[in-house]
Protein backbone atom coordinates (compact mmCIF):
# COMPACT_ATOMS: atom_id res chain seq x y z
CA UNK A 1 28.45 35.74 -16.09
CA UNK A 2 26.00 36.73 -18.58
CA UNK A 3 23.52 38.96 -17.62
CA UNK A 4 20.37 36.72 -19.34
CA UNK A 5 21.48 33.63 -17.47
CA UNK A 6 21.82 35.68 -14.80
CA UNK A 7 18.30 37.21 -15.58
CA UNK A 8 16.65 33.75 -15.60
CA UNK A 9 18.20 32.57 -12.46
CA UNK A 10 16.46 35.12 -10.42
CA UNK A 11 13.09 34.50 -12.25
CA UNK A 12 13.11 31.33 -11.11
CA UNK A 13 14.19 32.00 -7.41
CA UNK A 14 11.69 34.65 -7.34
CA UNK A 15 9.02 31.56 -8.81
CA UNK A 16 10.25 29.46 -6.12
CA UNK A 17 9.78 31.77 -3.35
CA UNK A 18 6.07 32.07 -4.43
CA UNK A 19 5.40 28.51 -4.77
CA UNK A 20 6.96 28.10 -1.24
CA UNK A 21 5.14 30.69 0.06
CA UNK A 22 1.66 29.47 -1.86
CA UNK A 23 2.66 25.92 0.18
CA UNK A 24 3.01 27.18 3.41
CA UNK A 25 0.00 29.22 3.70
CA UNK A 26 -2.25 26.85 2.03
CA UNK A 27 -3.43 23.70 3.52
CA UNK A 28 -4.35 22.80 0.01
CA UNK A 29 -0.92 22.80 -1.92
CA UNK A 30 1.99 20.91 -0.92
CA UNK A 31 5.21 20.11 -2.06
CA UNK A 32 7.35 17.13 -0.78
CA UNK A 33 10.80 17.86 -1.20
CA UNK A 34 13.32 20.73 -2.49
CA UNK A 35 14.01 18.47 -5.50
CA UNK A 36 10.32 18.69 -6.58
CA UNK A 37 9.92 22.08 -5.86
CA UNK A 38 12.93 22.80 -8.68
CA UNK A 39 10.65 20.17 -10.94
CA UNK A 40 7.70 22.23 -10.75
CA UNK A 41 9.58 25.87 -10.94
CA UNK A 42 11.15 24.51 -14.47
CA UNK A 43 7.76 23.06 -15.71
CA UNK A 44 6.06 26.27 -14.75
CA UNK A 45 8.24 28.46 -16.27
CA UNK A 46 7.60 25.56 -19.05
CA UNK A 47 4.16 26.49 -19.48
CA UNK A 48 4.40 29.60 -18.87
CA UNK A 49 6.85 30.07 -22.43
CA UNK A 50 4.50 27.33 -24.22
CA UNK A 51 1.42 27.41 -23.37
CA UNK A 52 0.27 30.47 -21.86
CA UNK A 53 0.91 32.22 -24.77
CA UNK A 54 -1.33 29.77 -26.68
CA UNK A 55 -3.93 29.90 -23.87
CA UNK A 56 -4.21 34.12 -23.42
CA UNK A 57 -4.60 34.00 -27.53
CA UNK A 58 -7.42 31.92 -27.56
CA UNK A 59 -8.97 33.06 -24.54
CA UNK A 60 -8.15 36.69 -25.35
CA UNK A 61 -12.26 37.57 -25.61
CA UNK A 62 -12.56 36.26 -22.04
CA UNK A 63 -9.47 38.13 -20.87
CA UNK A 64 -11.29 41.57 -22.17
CA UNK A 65 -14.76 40.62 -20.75
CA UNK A 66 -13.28 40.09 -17.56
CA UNK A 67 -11.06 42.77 -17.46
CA UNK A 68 -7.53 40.62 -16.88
CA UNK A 69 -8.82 38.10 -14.06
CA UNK A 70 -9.19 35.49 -17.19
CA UNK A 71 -5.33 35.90 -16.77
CA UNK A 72 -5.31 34.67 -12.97
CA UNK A 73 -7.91 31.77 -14.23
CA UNK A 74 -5.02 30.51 -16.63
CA UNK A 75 -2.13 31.09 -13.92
CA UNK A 76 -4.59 28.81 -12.07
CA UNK A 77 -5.26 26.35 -14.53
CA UNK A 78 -1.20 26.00 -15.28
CA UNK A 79 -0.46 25.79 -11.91
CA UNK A 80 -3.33 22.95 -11.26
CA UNK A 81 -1.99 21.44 -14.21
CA UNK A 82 1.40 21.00 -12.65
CA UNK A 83 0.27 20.09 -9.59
CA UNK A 84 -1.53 17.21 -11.68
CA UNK A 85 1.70 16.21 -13.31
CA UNK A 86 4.86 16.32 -11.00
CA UNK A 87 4.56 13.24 -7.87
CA UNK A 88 5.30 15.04 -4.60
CA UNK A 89 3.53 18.23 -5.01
CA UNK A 90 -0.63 18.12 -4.37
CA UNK A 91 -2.89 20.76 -5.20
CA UNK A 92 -6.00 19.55 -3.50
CA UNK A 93 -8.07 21.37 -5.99
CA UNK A 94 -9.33 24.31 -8.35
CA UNK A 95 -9.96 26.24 -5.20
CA UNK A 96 -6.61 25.88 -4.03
CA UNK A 97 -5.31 26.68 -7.07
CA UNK A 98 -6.54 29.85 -7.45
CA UNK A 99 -5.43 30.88 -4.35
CA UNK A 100 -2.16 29.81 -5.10
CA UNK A 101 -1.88 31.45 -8.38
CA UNK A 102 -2.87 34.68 -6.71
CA UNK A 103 -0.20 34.25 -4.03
CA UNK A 104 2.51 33.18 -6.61
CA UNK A 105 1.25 36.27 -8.95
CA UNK A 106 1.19 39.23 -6.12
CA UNK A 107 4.95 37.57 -4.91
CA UNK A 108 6.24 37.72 -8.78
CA UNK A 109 4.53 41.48 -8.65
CA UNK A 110 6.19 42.92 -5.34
CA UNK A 111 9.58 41.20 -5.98
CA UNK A 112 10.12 42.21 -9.55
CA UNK A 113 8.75 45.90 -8.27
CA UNK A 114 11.77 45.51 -5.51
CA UNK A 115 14.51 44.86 -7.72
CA UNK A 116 13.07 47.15 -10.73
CA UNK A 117 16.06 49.29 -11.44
CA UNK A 118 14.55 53.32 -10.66
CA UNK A 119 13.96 54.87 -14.47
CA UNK A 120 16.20 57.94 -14.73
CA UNK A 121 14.44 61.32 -16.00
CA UNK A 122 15.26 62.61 -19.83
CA UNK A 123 17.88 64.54 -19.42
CA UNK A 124 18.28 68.28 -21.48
CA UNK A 125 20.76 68.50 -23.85
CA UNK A 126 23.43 71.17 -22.53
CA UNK A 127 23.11 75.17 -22.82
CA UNK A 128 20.22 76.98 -21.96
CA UNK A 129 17.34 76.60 -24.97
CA UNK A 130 19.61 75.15 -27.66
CA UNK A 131 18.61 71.96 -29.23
CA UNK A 132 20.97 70.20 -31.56
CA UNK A 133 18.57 67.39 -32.25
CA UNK A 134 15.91 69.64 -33.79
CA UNK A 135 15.60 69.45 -38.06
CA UNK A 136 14.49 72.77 -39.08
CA UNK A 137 13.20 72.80 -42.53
């Protein structure tokens, strides 16, 4: 299987899992059936190709007054947004929202962290002191 699909897949199960989890610990967001919670995963990772990229460029001054929490205010807006759009899942409000973004943000953050492959060191080039890759001129 190819290693992009593959890639994508767990994006989206990892989106899932934080919409599921922003559901059950909010009283304000929920989500009727497994079926629309696979709508709004797809039409947030929607928005979050099309138009957060739009909405971080034009709001980019904000983002740098505010020191990156303009970046949780758009997560919030997107996922409002979708709760405005897709019949069977309710976001009672703004409120809500945020809270939710925040939930589905720090579940993104500590999964991807997880399943981050461990970066190996640079590794020395053989024999003691010699460098081959060095251009002495």
């Amino acid at each position: 299987m190819n290693n992009a699909f593959v890639n994508l897949l767990l994006r989206w199960l990892i989106l899932a899992l934080g919409v599921l989890l922003a559901e059950k610990l909010l009283p304000g967001i929920s989500c009727d059936s497994g079926l629309t919670l696979v709508v709004v995963v797809l039409l947030l990772s929607l928005f979050n190709v099309v138009l957060k990229p739009l909405l971080l460029l034009f709001t980019l001054p904000f983002i740098i007054l505010t020191m990156g929490l303009g970046i949780w205010l758009i997560n919030a807006v997107l996922l409002y947004g979708v709760g405005k759009l897709v019949d069977g899942f309710h976001v009672a409000g703004f409120g809500s929202a945020l809270v939710g973004a925040l939930i589905v943000s720090v579940t993104n953050m500590i999964i991807n962290r997880l399943l981050a492959s461990p970066t190996k060191p640079p590794t020395r080039p053989p024999g003691p002191g010699k460098r081959d890759d060095v251009i002495d001129v």
